[in-house]
N, C-alpha and C. Protein backbone atom coordinates (compact mmCIF):
# COMPACT_ATOMS: atom_id res chain seq x y z
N UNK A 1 52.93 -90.73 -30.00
CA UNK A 1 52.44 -89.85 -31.03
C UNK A 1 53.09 -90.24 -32.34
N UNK A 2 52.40 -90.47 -33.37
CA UNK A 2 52.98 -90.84 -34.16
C UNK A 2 53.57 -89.13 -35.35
N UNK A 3 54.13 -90.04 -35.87
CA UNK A 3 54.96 -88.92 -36.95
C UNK A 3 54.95 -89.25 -38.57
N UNK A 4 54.96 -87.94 -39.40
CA UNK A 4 54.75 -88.06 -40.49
C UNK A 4 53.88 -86.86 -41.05
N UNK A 5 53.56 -86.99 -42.48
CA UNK A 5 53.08 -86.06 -43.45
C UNK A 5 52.02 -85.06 -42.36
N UNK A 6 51.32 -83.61 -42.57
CA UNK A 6 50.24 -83.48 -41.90
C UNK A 6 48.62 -84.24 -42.33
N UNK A 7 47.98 -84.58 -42.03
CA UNK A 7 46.51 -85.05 -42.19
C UNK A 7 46.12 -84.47 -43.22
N UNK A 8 45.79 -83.44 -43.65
CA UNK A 8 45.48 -82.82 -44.75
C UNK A 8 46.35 -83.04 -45.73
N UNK A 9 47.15 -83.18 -46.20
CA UNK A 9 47.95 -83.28 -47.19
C UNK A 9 47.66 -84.69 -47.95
N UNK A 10 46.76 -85.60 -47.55
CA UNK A 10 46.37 -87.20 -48.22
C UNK A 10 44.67 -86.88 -48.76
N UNK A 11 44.46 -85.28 -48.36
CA UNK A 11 42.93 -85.21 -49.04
C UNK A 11 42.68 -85.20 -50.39
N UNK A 12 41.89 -86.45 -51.25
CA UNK A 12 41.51 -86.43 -52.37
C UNK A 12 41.10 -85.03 -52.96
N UNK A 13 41.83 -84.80 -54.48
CA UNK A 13 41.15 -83.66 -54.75
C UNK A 13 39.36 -83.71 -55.21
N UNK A 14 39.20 -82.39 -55.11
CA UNK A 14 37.22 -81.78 -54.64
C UNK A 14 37.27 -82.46 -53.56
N UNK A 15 37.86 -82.60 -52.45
CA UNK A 15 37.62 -82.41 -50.82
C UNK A 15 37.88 -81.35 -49.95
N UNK A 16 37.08 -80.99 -49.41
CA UNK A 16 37.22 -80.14 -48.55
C UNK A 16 37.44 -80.00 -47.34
N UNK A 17 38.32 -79.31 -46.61
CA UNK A 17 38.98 -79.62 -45.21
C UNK A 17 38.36 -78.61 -44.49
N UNK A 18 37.28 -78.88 -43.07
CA UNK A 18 36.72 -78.21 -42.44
C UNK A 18 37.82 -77.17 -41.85
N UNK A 19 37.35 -75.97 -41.54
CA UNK A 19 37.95 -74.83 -40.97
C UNK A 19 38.37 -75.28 -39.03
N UNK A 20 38.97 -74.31 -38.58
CA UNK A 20 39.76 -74.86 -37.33
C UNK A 20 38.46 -74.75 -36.71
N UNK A 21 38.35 -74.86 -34.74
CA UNK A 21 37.45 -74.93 -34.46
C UNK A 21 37.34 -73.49 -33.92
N UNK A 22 38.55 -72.49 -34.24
CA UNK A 22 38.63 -71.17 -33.44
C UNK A 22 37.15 -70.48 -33.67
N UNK A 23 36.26 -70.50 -34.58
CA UNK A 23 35.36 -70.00 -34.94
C UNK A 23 33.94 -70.19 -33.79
N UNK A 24 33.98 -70.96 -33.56
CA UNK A 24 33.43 -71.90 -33.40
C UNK A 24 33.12 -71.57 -31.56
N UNK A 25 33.73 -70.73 -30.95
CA UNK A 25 33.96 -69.80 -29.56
C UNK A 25 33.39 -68.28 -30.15
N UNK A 26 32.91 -67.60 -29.18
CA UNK A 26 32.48 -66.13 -29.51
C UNK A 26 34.08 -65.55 -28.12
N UNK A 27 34.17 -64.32 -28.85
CA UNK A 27 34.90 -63.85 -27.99
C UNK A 27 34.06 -63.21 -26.67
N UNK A 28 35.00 -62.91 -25.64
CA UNK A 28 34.10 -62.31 -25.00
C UNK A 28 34.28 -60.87 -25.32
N UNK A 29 33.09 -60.24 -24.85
CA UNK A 29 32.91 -59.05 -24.85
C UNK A 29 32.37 -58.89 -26.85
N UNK A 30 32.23 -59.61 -27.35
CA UNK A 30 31.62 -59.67 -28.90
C UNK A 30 30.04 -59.44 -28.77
N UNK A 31 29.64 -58.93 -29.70
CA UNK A 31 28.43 -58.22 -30.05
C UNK A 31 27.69 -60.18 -30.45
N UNK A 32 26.84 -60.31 -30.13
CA UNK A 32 26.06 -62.08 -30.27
C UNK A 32 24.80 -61.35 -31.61
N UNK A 33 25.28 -61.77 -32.41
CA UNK A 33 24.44 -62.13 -33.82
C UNK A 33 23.13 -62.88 -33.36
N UNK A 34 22.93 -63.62 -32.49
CA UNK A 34 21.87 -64.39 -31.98
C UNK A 34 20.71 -63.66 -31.60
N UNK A 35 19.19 -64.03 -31.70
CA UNK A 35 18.18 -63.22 -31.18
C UNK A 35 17.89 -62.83 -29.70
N UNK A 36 18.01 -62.12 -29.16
CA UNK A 36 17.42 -62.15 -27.82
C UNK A 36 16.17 -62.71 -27.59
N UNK A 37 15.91 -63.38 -26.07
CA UNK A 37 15.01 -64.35 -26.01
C UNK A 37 14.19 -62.45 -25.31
N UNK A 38 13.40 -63.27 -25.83
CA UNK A 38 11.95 -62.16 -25.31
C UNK A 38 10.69 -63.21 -24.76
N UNK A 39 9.77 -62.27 -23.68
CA UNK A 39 8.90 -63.10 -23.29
C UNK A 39 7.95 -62.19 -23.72
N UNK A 40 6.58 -62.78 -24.57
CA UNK A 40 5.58 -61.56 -25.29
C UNK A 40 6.02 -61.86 -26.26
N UNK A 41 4.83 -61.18 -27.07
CA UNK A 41 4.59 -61.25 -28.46
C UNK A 41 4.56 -59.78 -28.81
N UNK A 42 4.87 -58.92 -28.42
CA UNK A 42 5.62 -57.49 -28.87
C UNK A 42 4.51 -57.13 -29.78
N UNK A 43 3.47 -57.30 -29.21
CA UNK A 43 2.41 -56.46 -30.49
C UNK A 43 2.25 -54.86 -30.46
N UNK A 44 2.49 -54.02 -29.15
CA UNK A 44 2.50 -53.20 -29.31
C UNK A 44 3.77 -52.22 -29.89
N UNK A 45 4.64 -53.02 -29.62
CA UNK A 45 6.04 -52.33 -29.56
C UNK A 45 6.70 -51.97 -28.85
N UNK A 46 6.24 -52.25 -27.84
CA UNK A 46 6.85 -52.01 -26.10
C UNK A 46 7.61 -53.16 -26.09
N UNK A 47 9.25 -52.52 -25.51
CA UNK A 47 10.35 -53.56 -25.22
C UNK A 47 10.36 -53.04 -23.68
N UNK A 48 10.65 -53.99 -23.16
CA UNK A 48 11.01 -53.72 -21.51
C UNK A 48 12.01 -54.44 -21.49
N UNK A 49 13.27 -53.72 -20.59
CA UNK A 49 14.58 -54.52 -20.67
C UNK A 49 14.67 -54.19 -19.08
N UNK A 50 15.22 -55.62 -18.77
CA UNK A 50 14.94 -55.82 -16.63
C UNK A 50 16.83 -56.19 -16.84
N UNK A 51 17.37 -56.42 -15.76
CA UNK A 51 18.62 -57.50 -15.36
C UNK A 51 18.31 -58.13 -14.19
N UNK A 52 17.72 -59.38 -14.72
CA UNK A 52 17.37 -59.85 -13.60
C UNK A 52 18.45 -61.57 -13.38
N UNK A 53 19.89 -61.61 -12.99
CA UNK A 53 20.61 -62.91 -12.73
C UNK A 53 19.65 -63.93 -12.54
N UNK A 54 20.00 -65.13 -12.85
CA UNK A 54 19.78 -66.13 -12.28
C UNK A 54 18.34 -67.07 -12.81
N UNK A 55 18.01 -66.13 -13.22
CA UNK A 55 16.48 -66.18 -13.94
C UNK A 55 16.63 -66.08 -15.61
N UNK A 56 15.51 -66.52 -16.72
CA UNK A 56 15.67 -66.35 -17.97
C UNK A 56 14.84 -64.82 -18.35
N UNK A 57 14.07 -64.60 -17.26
CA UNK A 57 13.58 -63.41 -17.36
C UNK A 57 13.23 -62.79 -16.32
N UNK A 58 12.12 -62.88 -15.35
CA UNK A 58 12.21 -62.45 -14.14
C UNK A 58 11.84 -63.16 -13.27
N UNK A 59 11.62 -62.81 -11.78
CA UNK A 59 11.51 -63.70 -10.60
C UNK A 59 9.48 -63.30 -10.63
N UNK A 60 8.86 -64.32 -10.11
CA UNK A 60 7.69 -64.29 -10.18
C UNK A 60 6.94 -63.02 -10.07
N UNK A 61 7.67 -63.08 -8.96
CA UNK A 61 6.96 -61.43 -8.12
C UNK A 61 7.28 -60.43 -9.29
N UNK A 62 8.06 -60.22 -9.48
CA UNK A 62 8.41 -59.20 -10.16
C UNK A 62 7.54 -59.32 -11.45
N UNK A 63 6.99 -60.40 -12.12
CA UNK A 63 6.41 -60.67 -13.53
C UNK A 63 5.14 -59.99 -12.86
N UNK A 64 4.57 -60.83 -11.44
CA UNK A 64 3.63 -60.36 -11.16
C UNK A 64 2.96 -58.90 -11.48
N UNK A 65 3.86 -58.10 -10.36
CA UNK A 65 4.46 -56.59 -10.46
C UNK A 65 3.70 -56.24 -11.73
N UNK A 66 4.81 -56.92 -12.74
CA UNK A 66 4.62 -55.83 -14.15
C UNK A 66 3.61 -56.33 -15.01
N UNK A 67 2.77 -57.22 -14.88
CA UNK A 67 1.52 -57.82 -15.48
C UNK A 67 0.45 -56.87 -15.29
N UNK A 68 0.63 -56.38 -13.61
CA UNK A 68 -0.51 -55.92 -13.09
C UNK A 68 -0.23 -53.86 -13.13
N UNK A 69 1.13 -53.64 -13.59
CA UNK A 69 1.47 -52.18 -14.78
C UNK A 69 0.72 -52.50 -15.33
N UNK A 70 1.08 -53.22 -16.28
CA UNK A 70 1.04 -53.29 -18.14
C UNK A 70 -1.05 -53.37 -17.66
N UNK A 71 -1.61 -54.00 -16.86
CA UNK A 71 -3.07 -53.94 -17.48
C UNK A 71 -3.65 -52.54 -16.70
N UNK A 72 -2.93 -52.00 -16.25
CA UNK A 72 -3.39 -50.53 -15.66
C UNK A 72 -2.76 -49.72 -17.03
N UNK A 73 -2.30 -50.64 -17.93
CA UNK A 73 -1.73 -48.95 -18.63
C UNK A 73 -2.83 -49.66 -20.31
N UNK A 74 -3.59 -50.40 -19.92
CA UNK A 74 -4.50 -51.43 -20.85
C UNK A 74 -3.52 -52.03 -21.75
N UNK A 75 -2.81 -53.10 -21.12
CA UNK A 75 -2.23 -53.50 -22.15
C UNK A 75 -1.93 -55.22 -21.50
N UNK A 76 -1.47 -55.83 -22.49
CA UNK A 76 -0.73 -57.35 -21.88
C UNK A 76 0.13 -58.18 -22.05
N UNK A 77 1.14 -59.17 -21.68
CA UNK A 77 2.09 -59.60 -21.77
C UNK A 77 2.23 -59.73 -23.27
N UNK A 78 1.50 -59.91 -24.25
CA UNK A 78 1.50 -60.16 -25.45
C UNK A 78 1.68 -58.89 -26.43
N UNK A 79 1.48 -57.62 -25.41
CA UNK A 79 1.69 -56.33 -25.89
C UNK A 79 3.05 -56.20 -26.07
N UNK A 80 3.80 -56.52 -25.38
CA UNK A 80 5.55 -56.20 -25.03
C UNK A 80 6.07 -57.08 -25.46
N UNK A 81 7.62 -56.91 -25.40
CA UNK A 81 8.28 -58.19 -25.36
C UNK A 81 9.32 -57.71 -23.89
N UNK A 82 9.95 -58.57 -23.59
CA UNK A 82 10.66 -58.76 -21.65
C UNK A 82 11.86 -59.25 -22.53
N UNK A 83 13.35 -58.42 -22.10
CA UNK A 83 14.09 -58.80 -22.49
C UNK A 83 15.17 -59.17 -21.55
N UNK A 84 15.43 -59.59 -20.82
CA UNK A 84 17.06 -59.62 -19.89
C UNK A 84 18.13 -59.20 -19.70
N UNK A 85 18.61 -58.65 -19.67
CA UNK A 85 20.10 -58.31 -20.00
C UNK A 85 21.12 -59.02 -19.35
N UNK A 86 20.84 -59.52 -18.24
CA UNK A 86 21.51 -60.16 -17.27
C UNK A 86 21.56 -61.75 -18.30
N UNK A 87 20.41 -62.63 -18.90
CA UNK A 87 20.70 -63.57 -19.48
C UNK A 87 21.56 -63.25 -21.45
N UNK A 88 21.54 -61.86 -21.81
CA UNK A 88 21.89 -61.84 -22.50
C UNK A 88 22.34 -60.23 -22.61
N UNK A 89 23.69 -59.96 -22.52
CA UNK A 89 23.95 -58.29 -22.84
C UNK A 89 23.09 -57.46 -24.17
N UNK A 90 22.24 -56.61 -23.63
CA UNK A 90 22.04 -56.04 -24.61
C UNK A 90 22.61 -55.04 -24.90
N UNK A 91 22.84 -54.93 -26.17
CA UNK A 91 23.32 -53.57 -27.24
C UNK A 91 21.99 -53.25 -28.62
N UNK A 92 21.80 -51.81 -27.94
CA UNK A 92 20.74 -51.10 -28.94
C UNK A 92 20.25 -51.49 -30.20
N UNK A 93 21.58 -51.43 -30.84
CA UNK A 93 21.66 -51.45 -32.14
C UNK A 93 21.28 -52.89 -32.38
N UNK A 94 21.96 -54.03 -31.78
CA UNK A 94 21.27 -54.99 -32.31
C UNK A 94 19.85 -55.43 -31.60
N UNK A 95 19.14 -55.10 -30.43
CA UNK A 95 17.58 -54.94 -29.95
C UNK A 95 17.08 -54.00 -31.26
N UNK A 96 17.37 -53.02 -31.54
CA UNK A 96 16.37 -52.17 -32.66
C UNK A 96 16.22 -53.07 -33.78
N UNK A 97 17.38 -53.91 -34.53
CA UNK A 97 17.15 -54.33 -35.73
C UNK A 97 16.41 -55.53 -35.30
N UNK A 98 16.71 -55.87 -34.57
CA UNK A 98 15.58 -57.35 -34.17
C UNK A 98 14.04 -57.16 -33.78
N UNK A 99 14.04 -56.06 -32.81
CA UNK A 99 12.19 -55.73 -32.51
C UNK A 99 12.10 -54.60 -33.00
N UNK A 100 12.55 -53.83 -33.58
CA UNK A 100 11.84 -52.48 -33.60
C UNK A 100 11.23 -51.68 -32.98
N UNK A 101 11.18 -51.69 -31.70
CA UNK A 101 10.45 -50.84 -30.69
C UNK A 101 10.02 -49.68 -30.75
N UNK A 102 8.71 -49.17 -30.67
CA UNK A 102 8.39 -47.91 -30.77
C UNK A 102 8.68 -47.19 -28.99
N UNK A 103 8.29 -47.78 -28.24
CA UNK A 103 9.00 -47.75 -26.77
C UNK A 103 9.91 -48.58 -26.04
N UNK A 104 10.67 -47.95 -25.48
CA UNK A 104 11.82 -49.47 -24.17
C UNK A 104 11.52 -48.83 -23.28
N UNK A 105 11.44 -49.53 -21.93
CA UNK A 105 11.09 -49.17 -20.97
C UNK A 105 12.86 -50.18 -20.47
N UNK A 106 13.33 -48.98 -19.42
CA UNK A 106 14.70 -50.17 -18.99
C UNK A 106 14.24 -50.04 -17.72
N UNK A 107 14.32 -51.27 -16.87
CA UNK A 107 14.37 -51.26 -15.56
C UNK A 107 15.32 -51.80 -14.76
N UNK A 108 15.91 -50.71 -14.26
CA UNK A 108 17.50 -51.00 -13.42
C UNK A 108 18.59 -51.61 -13.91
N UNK A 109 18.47 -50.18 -15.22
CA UNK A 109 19.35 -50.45 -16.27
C UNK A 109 19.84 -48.62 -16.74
N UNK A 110 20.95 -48.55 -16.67
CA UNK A 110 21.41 -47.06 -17.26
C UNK A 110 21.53 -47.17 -18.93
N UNK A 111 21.11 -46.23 -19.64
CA UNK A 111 20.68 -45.77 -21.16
C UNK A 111 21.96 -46.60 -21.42
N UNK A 112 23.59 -46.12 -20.82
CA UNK A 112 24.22 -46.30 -21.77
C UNK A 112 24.99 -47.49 -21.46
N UNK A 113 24.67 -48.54 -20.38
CA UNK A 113 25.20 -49.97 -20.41
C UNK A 113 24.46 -50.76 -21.72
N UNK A 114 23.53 -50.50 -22.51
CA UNK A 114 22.64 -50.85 -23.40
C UNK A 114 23.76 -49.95 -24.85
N UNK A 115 24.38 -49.69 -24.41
CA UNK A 115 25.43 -48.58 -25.54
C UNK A 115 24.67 -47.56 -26.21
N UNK A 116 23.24 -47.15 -25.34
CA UNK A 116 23.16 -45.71 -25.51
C UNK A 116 23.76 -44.62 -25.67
N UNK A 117 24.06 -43.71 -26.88
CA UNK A 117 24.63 -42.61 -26.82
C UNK A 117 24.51 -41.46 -26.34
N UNK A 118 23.16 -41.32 -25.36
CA UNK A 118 22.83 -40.95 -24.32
C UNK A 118 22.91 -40.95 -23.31
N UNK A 119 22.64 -40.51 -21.75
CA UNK A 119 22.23 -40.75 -20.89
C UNK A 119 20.81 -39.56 -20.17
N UNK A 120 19.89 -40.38 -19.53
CA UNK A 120 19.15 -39.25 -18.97
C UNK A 120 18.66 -40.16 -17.52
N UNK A 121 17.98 -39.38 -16.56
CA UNK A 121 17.50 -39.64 -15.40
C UNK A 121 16.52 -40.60 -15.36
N UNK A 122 16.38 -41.41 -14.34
CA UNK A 122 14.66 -42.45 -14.17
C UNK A 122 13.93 -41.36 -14.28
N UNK A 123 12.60 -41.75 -14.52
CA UNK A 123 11.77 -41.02 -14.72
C UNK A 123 11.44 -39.94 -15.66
N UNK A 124 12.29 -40.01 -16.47
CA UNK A 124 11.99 -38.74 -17.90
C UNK A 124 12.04 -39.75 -19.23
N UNK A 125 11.14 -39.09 -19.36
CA UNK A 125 10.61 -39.58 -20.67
C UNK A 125 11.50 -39.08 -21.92
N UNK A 126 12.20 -39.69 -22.38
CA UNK A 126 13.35 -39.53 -23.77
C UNK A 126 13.15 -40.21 -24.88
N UNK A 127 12.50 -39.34 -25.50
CA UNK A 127 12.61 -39.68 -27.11
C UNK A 127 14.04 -39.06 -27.78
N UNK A 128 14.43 -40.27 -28.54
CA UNK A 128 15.49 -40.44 -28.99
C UNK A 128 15.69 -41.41 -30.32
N UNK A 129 15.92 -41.15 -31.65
CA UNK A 129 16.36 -41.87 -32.70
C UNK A 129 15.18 -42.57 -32.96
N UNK A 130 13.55 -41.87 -33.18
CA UNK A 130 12.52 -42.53 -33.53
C UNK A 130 12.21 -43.94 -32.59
N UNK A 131 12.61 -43.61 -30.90
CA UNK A 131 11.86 -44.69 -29.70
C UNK A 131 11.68 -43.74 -28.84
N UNK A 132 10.99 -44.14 -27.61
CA UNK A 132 10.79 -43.26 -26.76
C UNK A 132 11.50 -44.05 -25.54
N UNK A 133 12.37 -43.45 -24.68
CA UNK A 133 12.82 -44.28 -23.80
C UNK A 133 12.27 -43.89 -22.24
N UNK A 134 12.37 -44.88 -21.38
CA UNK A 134 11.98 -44.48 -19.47
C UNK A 134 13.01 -45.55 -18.93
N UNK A 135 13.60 -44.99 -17.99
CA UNK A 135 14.66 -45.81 -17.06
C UNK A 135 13.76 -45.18 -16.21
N UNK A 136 14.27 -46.72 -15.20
CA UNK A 136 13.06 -46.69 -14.17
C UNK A 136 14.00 -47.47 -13.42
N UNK A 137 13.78 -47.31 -11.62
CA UNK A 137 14.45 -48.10 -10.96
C UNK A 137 14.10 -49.68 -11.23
N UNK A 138 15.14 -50.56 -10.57
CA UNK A 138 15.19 -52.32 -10.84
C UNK A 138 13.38 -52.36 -10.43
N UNK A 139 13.03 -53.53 -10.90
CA UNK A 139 11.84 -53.91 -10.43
C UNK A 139 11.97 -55.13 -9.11
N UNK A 140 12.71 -55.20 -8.61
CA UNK A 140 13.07 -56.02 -7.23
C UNK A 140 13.22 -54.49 -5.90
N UNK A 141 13.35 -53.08 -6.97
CA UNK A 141 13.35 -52.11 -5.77
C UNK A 141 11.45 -51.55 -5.71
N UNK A 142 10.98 -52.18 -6.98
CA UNK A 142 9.68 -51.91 -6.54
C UNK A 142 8.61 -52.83 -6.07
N UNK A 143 8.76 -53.95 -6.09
CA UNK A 143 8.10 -54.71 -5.48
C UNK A 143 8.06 -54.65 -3.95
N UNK A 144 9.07 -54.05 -3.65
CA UNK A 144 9.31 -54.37 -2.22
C UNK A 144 7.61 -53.57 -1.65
N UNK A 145 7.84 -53.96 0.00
CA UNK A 145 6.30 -53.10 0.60
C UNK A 145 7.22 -52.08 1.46
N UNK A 146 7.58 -51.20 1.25
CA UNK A 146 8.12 -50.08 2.04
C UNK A 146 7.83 -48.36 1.23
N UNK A 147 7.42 -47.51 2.40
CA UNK A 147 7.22 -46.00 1.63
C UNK A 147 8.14 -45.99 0.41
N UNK A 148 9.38 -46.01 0.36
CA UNK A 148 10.44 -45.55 -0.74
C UNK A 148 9.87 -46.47 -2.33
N UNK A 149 9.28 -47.75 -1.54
CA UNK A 149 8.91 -48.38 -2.43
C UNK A 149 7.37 -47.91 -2.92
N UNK A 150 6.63 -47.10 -2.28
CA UNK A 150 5.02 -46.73 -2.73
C UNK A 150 5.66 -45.16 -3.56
N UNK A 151 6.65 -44.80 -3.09
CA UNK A 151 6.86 -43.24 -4.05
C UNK A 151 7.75 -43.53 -5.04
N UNK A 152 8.27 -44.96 -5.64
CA UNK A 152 8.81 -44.75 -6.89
C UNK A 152 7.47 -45.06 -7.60
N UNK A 153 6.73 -45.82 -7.65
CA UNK A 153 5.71 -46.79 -7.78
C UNK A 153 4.70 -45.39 -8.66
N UNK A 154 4.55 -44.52 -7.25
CA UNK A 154 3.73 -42.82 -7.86
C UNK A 154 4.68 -42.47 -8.85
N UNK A 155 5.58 -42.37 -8.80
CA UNK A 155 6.60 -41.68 -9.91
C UNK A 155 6.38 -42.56 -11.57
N UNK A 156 6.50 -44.07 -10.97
CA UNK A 156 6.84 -44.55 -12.32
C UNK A 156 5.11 -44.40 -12.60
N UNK A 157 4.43 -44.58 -12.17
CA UNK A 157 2.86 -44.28 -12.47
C UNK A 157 2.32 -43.30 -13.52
N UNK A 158 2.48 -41.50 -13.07
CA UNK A 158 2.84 -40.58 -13.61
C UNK A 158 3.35 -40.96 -14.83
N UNK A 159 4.30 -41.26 -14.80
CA UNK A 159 5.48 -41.57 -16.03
C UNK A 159 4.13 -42.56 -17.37
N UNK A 160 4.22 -43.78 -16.68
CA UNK A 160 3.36 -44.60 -17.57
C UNK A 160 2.10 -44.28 -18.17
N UNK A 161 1.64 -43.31 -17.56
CA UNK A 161 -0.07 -42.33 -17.51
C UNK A 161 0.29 -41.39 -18.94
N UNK A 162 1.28 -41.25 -18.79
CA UNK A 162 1.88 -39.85 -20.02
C UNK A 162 2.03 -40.71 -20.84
N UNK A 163 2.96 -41.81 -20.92
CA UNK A 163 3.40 -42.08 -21.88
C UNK A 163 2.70 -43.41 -22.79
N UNK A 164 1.45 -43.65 -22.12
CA UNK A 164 0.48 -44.12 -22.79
C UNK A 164 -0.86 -44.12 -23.31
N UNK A 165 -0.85 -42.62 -22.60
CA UNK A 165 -2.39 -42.13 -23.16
C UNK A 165 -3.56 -42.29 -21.53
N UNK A 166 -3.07 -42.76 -20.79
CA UNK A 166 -3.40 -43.80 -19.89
C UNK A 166 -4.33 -42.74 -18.72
């Protein structure tokens, strides 16, 4: 290793010495300035937020699933936007300033892991801070083919019928 003056100290003056690289890392647990990836073109204003690991958004079936909601409630992938949480933590505050949502729909997601200052039950419809919110069980518990799985299915149905005119 050699020895002597530091590196910076031989910089011509009007040069500028790049900053360390500490910046340059996000901490963890830091709020990401970055956009969330969404799938859709969010024309209606419908955000749907899933956690689905492993995936950038969801597992087929499950897109399936909610393709074949969204056109029972007349609407289409281009209506919403699909957000992840699992590929990217969401926090409210920065989802609102980025889409603006007039609805979120969370699925198998609690109000306040999203840093809701709320909490309310699946299945109730919560308007809150000019959005309307529905937690709804995961969509991997509704795809399944079992009774428990045909009576959330009626529940979230109901739910979607109200809250779209439908």
């Amino acid at each position: 290793m050699r020895k002597g003056p530091p590196a910076n100290t031989t910089v011509p003056a009007g040069s500028t010495v790049p900053e360390p690289a500490a910046t340059a890392t996000a901490q963890p647990g830091a709020t990401t300035t970055q956009p969330y990836k969404t799938l859709g073109n969010h024309r209606r204003k419908v955000t749907i937020l899933v956690n689905a690991p492993g995936t950038p958004f969801l597992p087929d079936n499950q897109l399936n699933f909610l393709t074949k909601i969204l056109e029972a409630c007349r609407m289409n992938i281009g209506d919403v936007a699909i957000v992840n949480h699992a590929a990217a933590a969401v926090n409210i505050t920065t989802l609102k300033d980025q889409l603006h949502p007039s609805v979120i729909i969370l699925f198998g997601l609690e109000p306040t892991t999203i840093r809701l200052p709320i909490n309310f039950p699946v299945f109730k419809i919560q308007p809150y801070d000019q959005c309307t919110y529905l937690a709804a069980p995961p969509l991997e518990q509704l795809v399944q083919a079992s009774e428990e799985s045909k009576l959330l299915k009626s529940k979230l149905w109901v739910c979607l019928k109200s809250l779209f005119d439908v």
